[in-house]
Protein backbone atom coordinates (compact mmCIF):
# COMPACT_ATOMS: atom_id res chain seq x y z
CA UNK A 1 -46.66 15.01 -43.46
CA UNK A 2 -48.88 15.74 -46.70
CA UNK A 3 -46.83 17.27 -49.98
CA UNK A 4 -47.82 20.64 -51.11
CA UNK A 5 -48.38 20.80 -54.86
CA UNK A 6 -44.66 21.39 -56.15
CA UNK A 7 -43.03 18.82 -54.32
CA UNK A 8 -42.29 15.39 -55.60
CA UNK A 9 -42.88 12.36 -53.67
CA UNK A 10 -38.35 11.41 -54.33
CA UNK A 11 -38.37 15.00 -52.15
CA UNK A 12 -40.58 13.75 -49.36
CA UNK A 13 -39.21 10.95 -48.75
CA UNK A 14 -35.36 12.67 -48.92
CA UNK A 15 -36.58 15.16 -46.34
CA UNK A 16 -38.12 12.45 -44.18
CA UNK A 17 -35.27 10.21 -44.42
CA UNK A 18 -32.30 13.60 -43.68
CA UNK A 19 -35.14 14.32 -40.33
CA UNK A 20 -35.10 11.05 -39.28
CA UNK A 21 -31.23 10.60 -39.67
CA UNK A 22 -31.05 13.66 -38.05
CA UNK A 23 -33.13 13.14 -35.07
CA UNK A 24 -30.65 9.40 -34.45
CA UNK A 25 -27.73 11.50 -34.12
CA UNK A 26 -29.05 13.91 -31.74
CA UNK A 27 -30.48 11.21 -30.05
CA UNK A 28 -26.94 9.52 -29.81
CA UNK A 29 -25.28 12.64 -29.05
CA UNK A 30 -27.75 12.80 -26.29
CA UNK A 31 -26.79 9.63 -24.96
CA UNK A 32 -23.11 10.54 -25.03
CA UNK A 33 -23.79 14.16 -23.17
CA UNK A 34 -25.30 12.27 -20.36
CA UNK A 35 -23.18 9.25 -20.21
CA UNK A 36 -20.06 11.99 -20.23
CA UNK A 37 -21.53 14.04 -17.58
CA UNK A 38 -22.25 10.18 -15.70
CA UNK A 39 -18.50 9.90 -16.11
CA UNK A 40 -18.21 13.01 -14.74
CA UNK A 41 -19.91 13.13 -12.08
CA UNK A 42 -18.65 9.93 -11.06
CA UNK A 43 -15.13 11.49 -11.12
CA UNK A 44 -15.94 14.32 -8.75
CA UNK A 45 -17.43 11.59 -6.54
CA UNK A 46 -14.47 9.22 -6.30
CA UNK A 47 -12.98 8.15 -2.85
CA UNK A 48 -10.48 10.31 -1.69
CA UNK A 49 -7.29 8.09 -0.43
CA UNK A 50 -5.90 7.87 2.46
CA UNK A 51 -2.53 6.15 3.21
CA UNK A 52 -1.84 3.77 6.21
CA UNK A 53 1.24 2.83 6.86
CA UNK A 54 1.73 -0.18 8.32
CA UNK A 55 -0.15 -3.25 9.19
CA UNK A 56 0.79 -3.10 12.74
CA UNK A 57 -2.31 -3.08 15.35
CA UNK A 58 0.18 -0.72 17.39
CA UNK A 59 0.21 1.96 14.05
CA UNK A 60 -2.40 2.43 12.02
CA UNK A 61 -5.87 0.67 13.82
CA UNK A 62 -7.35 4.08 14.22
CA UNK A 63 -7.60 4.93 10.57
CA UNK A 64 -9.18 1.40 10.18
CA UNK A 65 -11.51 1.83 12.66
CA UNK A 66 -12.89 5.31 11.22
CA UNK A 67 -12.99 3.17 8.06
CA UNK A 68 -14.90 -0.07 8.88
CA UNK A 69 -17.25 1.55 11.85
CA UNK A 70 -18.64 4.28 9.87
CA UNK A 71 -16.94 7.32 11.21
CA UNK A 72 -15.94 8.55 8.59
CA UNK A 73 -19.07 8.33 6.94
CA UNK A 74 -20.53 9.96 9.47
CA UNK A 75 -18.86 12.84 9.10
CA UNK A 76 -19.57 13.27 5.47
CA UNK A 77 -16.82 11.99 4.21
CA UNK A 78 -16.01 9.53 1.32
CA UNK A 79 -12.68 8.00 2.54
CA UNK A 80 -10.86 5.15 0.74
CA UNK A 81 -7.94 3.38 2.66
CA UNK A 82 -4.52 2.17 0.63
CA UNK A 83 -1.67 0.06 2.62
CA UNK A 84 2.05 2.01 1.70
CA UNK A 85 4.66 0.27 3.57
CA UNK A 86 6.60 2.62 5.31
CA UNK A 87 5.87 6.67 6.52
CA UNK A 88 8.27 8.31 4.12
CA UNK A 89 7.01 6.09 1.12
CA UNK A 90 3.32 7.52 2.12
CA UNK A 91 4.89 11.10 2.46
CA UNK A 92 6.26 10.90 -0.63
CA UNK A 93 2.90 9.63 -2.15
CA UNK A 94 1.54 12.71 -0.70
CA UNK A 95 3.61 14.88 -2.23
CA UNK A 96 3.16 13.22 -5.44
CA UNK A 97 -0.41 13.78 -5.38
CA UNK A 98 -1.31 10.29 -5.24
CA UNK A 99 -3.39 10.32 -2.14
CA UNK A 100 -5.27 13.04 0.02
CA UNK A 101 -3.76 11.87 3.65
CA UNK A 102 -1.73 9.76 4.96
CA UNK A 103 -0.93 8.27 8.58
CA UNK A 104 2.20 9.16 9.35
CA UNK A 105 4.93 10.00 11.72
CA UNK A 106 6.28 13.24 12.41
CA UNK A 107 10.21 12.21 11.28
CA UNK A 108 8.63 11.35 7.80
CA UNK A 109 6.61 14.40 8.25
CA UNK A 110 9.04 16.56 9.23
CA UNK A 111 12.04 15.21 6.57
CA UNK A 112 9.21 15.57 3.45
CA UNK A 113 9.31 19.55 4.37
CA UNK A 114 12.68 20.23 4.50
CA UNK A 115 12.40 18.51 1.28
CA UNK A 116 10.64 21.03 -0.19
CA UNK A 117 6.93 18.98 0.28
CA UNK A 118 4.25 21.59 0.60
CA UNK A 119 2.48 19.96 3.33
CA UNK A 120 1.58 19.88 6.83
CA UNK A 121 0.06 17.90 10.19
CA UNK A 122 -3.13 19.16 10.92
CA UNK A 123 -4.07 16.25 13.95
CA UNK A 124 -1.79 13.64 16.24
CA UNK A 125 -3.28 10.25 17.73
CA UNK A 126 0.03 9.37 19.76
CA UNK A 127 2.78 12.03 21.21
CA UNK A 128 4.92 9.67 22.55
CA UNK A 129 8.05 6.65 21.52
CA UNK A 130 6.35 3.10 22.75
CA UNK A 131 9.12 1.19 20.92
CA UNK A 132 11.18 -1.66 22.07
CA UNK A 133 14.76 -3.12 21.29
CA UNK A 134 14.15 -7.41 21.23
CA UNK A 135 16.79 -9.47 20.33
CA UNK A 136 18.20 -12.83 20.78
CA UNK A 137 18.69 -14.00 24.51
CA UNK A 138 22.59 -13.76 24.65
CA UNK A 139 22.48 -9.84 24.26
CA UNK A 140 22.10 -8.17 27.49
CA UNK A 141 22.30 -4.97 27.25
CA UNK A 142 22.26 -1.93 24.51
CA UNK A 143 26.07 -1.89 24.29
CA UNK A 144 25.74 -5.88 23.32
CA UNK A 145 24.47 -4.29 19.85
CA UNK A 146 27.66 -3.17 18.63
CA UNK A 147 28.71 -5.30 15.90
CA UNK A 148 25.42 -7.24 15.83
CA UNK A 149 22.93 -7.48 12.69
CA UNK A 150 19.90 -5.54 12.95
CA UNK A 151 16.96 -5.31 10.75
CA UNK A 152 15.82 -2.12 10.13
CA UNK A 153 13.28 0.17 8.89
CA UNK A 154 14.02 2.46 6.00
CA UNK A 155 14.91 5.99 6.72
CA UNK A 156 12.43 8.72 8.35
CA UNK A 157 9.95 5.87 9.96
CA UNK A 158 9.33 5.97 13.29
CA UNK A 159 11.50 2.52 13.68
CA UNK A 160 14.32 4.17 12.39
CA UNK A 161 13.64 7.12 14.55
CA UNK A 162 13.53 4.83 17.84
CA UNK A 163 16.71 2.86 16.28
CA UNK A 164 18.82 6.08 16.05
CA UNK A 165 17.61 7.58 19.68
CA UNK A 166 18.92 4.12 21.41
CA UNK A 167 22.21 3.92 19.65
CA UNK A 168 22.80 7.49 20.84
CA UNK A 169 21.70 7.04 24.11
CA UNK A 170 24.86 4.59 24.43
CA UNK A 171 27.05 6.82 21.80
CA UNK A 172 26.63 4.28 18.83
CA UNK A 173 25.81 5.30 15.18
CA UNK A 174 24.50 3.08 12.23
CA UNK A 175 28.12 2.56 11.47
CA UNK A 176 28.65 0.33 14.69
CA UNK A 177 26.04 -1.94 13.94
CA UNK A 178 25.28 -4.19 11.32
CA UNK A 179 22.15 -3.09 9.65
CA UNK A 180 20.19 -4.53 7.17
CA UNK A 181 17.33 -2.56 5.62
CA UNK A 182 13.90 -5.10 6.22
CA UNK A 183 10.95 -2.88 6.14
CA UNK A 184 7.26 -3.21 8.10
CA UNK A 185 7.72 -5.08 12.03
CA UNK A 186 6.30 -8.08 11.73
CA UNK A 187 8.63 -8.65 9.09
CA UNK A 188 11.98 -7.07 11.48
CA UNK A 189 10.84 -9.70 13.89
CA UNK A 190 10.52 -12.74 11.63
CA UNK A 191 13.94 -12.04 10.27
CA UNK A 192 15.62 -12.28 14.14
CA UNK A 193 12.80 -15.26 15.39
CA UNK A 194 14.30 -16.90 12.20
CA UNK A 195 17.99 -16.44 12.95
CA UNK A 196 18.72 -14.08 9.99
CA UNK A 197 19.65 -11.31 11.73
CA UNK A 198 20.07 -10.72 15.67
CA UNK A 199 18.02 -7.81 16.99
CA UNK A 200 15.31 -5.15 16.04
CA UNK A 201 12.93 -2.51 17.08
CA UNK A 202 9.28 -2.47 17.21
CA UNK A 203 6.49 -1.44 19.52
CA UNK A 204 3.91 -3.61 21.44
CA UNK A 205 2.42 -5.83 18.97
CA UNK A 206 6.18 -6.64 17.62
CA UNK A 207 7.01 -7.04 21.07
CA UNK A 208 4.71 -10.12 21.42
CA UNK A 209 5.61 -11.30 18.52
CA UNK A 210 9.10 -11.66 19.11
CA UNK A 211 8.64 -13.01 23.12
CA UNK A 212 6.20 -16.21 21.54
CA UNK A 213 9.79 -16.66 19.02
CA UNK A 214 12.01 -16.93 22.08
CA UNK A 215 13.37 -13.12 21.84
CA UNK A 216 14.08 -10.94 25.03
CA UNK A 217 13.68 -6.87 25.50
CA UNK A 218 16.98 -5.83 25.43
CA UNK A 219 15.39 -1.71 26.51
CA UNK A 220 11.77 -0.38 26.96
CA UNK A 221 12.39 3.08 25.30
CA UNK A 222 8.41 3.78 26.73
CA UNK A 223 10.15 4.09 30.11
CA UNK A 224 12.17 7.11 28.64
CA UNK A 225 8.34 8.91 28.04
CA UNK A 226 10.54 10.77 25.29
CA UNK A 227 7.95 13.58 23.82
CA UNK A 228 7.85 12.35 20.23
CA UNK A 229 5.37 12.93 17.16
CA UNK A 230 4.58 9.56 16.77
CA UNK A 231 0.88 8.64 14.11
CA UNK A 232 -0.25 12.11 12.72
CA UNK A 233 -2.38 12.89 10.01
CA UNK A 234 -0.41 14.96 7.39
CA UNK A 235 -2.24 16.74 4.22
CA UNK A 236 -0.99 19.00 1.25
CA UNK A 237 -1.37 22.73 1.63
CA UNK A 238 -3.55 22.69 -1.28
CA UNK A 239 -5.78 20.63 -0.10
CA UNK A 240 -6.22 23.25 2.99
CA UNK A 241 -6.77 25.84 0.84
CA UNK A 242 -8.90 24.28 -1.73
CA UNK A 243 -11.14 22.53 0.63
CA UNK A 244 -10.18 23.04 4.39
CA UNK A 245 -14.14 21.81 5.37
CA UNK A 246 -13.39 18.13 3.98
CA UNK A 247 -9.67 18.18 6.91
CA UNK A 248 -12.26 19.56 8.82
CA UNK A 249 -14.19 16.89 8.76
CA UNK A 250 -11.36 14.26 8.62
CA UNK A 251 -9.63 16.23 11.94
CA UNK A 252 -13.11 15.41 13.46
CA UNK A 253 -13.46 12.28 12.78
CA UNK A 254 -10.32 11.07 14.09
CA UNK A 255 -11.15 12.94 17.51
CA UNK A 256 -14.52 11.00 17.63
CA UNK A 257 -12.84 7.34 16.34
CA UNK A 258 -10.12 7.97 19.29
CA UNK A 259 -13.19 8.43 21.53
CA UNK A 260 -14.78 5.13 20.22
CA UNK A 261 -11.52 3.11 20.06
CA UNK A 262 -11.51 3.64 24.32
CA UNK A 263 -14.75 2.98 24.59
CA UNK A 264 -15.51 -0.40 22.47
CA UNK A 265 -13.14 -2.79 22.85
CA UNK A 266 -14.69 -5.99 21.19
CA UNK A 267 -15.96 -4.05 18.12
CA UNK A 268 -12.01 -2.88 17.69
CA UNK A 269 -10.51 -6.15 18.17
CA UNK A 270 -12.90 -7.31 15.37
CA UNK A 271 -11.61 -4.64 12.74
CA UNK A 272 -8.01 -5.46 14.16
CA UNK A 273 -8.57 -8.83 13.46
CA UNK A 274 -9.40 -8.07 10.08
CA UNK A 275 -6.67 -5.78 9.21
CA UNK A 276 -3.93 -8.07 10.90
CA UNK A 277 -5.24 -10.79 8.86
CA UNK A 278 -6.22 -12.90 11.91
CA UNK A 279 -3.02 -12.49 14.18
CA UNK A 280 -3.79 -14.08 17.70
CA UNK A 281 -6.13 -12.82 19.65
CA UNK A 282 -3.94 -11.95 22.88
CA UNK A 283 -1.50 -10.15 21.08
CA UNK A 284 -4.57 -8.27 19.72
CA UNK A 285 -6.01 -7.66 23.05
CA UNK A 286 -2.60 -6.54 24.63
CA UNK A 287 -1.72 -4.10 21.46
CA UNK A 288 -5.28 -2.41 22.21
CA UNK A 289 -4.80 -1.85 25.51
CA UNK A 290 -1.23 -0.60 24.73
CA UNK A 291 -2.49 1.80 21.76
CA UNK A 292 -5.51 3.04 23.68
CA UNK A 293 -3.09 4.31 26.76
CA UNK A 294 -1.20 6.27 24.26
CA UNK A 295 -4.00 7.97 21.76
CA UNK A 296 -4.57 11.65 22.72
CA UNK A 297 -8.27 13.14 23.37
CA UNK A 298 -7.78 16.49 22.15
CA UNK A 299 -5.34 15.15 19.13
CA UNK A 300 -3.05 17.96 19.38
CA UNK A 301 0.67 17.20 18.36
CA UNK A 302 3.13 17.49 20.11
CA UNK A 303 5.86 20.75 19.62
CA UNK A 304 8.38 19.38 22.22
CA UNK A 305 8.14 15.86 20.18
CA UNK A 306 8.86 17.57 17.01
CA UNK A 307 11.74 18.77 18.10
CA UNK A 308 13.46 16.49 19.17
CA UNK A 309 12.98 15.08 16.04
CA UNK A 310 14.47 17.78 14.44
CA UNK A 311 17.32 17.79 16.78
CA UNK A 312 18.24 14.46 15.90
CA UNK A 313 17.83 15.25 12.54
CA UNK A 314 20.37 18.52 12.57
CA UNK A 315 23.06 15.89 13.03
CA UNK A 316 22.82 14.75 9.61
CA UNK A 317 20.95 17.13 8.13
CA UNK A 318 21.55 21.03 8.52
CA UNK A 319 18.33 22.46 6.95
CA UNK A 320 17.02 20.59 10.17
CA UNK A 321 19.03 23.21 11.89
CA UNK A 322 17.19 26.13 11.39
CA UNK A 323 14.13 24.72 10.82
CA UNK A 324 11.04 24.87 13.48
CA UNK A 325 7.89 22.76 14.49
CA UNK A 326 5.39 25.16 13.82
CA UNK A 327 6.66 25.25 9.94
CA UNK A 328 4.91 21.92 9.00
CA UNK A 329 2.01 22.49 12.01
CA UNK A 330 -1.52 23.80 10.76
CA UNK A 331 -3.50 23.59 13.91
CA UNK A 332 -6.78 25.28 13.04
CA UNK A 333 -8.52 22.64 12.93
CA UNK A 334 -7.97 20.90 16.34
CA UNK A 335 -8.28 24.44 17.19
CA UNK A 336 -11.67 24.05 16.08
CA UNK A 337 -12.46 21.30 18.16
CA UNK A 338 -12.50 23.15 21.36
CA UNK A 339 -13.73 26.08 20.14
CA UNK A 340 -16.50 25.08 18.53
CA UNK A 341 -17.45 22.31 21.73
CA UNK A 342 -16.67 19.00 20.14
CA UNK A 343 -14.53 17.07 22.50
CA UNK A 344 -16.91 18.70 25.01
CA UNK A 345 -19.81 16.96 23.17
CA UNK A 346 -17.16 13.15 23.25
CA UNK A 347 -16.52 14.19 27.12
CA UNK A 348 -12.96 15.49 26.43
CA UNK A 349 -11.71 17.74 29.49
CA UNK A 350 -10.23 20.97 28.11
């Protein structure tokens, strides 16, 4: 830049030095716009959460399997899993806002709507009650459990479900048994194979565990084939409205991981392995073969299951009473799957 004829050489170099201060800052600012819409971009992208609920091989494996083989990737979907111990704590997390889905069961399901949760099951893996009573040897039969010390899961699990349906089966309540509140199954069992308490319930994988620590099956509720909504995968309404193609996508690819799970046994065990934290390999192998007799192909829950949930529930609780299945149901997207020839495509019969 030359000076024209009035200007002083103080005033060129004040206007150079204001342009060049001028042209840092909007170099800075540009830095910040970018590295703000960085941020935010990187904020839409996040994972979205989803909740499993218990470290059981006989629970949760099919979430961890659409995890760690790729399924849900496939699908077009950025899924993060988080361990909450316990259905109704993950329910409640739901609710909360804290996570997209969770793995649940339908009690858990079912109690966070009469609660007032806005939310709903839009897919079910297993429609049925595996669960065992195992105790100590000297109990022989159901009625043996009056009096005795169970440890329990916390209210609206499946465990606590199964727990509630046995007792009535022999006309026992909570209040003729000893119960003390323990939490996940592996941890029921090592509380009775440790002499802390005398009996529990659990499903296959607990079931092992307990036999290699010297306890007995006191009664195979399985044998019952009681219709019950069992692992589901429950989402907020809002999330349906705001962005039903992303449970879309989710709903399909649970249906294609319940596919793979029957179909690839070793690559299963591995991710088992990995989310039991090494438990032994024959329990592993049994608890697959147990899990993959129960998933459903076309993932549609179960009404009958649900209520007889809620009929258990009316005892206790009398919004239960009036209240139906199809009020925490959304099944257009299972719908979907037929419709639109997916579980024709994974060789699902109709």
């Amino acid at each position: 830049m030359y000076p024209l004829p009035y200007e002083s050489k103080a005033t060129v170099k004040t206007e150079v030095a204001v342009k060049t201060r001028f042209l840092r800052i909007f170099a800075w600012v540009g830095v910040g716009i970018t590295a703000w819409t960085g941020l935010s971009l990187a904020a839409e992208r996040k994972p979205s959460l989803l909740a499993y609920i218990s470290d059981s091989a006989n629970a949760s494996p099919a979430y961890w399997v659409a995890k760690e083989r790729g399924l849900f990737k496939k699908h077009g979907l950025d899924i993060e899993l988080i361990y909450i111990s316990g259905s109704t704590r993950g329910v409640q997390s739901l609710i909360a806002g804290d996570v997209a889905f969770v793995g649940a069961v339908g009690t858990s399901a079912l109690y966070g709507k009469l609660a007032g949760g806005d939310i709903a099951i839009v897919n079910s893996l297993t429609n049925t009650l595996p669960y065992y009573i195992i105790g100590k040897p000297e109990i022989k039969s159901v009625e043996d459990l009056r009096g005795r010390s169970a440890a329990i899961h916390i209210p609206g699990t499946a465990a606590d479900f199964a727990l509630r349906l046995a007792l009535r089966q022999q006309r026992l309540s909570l209040s003729d048994i000893k119960a003390v509140t323990v939490g996940a199954g592996s941890a029921r069992v090592t509380a009775v194979t440790s002499g802390q308490l005398e009996w529990t319930v659990g499903q296959e994988a607990e079931r092992l565990m307990g036999e290699k620590g010297g306890l007995k099956v006191i009664l195979d509720m399985a044998k019952l084939k009681i219709p019950f909504q069992l692992t589901c995968t429950v989402t907020s309404r809002k999330l349906i409205r705001e962005n039903p193609d992303m449970v879309q996508r989710l709903v399909r690819a649970m249906a294609e991981t319940v596919h793979y799970y029957k179909n690839h046994k070793e690559e299963v065990i591995k991710v088992l392995q990995k989310y039991t934290r090494g438990q032994d390999r024959t329990v592993l192998e049994k608890s697959y073969a147990a899990y993959r007799d129960l998933l459903v192909d076309d993932t549609y829950p179960t009404v009958e299951g649900l209520r007889n949930i809620l009929d258990i529930q009316a005892e206790i609780e009398p919004k239960a009473a009036k209240a139906k299945p199809e009020d925490i149901l959304d099944l257009r997207f299972v719908d979907d799957l037929k419709k639109s020839g997916f579980l024709a495509q994974l060789g699902v019969k109709s």
